[in-house]
N, C-alpha and C. Protein backbone atom coordinates (compact mmCIF):
# COMPACT_ATOMS: atom_id res chain seq x y z
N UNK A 1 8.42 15.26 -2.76
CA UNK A 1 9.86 15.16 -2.91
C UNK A 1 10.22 14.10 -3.94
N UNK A 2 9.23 13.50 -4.21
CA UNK A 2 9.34 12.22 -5.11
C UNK A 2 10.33 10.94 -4.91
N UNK A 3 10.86 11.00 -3.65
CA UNK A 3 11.94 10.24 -2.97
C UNK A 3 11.05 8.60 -2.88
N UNK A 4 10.45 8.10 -3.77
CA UNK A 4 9.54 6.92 -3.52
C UNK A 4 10.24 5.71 -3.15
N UNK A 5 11.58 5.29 -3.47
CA UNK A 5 11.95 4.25 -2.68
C UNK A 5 12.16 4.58 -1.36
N UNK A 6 12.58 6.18 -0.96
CA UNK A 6 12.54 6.02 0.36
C UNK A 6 10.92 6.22 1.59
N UNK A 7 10.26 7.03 0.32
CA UNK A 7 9.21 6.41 0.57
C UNK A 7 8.61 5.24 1.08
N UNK A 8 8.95 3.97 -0.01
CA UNK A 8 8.24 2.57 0.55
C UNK A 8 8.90 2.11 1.51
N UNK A 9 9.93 2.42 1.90
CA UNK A 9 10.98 1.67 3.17
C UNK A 9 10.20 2.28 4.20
N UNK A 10 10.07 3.71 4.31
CA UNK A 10 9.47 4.06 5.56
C UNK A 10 8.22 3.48 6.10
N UNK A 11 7.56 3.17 5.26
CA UNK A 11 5.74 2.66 5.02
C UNK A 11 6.06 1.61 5.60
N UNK A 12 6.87 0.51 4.86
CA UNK A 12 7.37 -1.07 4.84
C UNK A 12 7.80 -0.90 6.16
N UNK A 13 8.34 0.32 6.96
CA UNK A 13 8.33 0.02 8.44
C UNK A 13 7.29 -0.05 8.98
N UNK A 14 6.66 0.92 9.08
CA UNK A 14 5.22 0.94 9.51
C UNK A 14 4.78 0.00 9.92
N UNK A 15 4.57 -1.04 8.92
CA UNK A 15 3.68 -2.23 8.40
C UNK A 15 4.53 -3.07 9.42
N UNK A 16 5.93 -3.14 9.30
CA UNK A 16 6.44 -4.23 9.81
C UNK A 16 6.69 -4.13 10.89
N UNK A 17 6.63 -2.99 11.32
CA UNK A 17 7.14 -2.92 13.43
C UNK A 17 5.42 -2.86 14.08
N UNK A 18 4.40 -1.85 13.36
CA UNK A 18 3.44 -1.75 14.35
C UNK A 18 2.00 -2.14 12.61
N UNK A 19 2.01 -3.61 13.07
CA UNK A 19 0.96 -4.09 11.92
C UNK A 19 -0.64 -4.01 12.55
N UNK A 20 -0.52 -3.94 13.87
CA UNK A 20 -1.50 -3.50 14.60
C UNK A 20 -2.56 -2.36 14.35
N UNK A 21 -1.50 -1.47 14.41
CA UNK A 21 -1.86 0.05 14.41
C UNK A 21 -2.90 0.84 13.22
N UNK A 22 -3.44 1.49 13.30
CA UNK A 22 -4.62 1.77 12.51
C UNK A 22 -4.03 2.53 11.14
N UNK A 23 -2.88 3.02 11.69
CA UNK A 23 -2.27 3.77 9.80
C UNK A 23 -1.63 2.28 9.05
N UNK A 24 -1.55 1.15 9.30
CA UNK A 24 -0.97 0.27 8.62
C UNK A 24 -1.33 0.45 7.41
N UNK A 25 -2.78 0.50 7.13
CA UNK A 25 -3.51 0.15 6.05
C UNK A 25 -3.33 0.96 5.26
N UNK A 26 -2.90 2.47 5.98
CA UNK A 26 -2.89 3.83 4.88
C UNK A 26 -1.36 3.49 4.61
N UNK A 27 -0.55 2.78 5.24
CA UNK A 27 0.82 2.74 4.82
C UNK A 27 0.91 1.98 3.95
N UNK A 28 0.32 1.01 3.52
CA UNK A 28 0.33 -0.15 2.27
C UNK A 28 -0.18 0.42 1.24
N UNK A 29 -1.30 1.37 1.37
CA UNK A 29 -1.97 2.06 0.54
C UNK A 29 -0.42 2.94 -0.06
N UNK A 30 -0.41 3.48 0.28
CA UNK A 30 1.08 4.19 0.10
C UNK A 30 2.50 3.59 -0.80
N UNK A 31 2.88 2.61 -0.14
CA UNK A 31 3.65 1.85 -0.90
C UNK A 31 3.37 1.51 -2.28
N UNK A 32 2.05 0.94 -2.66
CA UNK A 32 1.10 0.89 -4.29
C UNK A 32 1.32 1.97 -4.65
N UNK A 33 1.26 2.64 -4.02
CA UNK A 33 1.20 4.31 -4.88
C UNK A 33 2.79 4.50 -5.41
N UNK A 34 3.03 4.81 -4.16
CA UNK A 34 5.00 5.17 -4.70
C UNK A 34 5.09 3.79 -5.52
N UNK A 35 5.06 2.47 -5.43
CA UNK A 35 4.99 1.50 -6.61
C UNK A 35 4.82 1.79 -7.98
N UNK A 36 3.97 2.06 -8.10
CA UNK A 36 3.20 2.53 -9.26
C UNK A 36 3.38 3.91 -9.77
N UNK A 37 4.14 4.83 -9.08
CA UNK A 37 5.12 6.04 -9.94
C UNK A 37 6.38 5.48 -10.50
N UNK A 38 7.04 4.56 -9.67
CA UNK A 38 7.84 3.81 -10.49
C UNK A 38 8.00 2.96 -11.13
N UNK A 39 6.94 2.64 -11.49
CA UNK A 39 7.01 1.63 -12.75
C UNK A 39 6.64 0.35 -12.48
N UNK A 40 6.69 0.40 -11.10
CA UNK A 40 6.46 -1.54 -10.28
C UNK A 40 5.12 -1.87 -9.84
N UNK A 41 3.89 -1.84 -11.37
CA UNK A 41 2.67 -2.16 -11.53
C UNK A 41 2.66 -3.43 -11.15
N UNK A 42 3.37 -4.18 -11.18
CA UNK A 42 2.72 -5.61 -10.52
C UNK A 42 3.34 -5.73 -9.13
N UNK A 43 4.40 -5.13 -8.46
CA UNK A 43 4.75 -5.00 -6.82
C UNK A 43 3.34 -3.85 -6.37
N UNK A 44 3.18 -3.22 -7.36
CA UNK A 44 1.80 -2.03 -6.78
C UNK A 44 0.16 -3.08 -6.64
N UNK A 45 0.20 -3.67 -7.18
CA UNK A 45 -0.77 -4.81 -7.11
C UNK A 45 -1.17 -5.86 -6.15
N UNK A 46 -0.30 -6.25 -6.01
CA UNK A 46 0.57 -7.21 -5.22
C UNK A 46 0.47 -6.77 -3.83
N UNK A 47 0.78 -5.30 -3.27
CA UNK A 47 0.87 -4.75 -2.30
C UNK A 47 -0.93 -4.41 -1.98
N UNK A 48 -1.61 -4.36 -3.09
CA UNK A 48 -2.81 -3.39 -3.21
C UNK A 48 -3.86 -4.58 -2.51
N UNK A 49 -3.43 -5.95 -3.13
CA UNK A 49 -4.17 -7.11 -3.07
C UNK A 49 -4.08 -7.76 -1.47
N UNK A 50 -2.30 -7.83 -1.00
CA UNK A 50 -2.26 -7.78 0.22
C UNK A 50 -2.97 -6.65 1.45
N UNK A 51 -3.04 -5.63 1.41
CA UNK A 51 -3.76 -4.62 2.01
C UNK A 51 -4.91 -5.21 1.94
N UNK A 52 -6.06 -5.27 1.09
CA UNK A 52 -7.51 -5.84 1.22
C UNK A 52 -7.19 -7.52 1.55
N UNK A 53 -6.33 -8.01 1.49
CA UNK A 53 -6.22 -9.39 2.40
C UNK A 53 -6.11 -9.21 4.15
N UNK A 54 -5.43 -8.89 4.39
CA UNK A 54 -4.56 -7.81 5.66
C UNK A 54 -5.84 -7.30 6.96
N UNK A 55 -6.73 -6.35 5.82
CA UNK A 55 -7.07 -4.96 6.39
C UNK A 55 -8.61 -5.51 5.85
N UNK A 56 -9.29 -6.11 5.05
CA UNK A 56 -10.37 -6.23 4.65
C UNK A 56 -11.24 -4.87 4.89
N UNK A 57 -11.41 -4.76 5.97
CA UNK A 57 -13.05 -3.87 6.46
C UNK A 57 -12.38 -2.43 6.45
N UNK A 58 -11.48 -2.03 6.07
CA UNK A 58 -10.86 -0.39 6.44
C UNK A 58 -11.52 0.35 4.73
N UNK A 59 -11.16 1.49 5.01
CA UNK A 59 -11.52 2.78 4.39
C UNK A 59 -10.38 2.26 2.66
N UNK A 60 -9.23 2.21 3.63
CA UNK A 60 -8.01 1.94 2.79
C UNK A 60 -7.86 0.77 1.52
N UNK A 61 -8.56 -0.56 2.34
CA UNK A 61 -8.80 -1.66 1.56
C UNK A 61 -10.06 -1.66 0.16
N UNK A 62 -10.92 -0.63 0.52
CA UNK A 62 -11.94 -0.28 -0.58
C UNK A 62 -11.16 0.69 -1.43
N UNK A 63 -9.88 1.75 -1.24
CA UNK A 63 -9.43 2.05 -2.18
C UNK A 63 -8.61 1.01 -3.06
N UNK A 64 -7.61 -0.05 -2.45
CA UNK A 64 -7.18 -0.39 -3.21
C UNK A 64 -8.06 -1.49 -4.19
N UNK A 65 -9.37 -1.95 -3.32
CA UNK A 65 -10.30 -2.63 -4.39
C UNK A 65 -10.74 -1.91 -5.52
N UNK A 66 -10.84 -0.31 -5.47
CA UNK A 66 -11.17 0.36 -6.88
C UNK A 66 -10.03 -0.02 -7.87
N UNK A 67 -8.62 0.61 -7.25
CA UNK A 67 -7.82 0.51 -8.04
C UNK A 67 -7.48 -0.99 -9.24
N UNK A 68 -7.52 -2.16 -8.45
CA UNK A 68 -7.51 -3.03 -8.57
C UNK A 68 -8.33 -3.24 -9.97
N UNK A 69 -9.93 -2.86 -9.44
CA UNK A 69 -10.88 -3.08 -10.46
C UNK A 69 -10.39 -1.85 -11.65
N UNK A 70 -9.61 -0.74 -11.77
CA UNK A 70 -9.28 0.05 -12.95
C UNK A 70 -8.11 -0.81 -13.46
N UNK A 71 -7.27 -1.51 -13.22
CA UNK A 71 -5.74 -1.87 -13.60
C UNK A 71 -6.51 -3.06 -14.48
């Protein structure tokens, strides 16, 4: 739908009501992404860097370490 700010709000809930929960990590992952269709390469970074701070050992945190290492 390409709706990416409403995108990151929904995620940015995610994260912020249940930081517990095991999709957190795919929700931050998410936010970088919709970030980074719009243009907000350093909020996509930023978000990418927090996730592997956050989440270290997940599936999610080794994607955003690739990304990281391509940018």
């Amino acid at each position: 739908m390409r709706d990416y700010k409403s995108a990151i709000a929904a995620q940015q809930k995610v994260v912020r009501l249940w930081p517990e929960n095991s999709k957190a990590p795919d929700a931050l992952l998410n936010i970088a992404s919709s970030q980074a269709e719009i243009g907000e390469n350093t909020a996509a970074r930023e978000t990418l860097r927090t996730l592997v701070k956050k989440y270290p050992s997940t599936s999610a945190a080794e994607q955003a370490k690739q990304r990281l290492s391509r940018r």
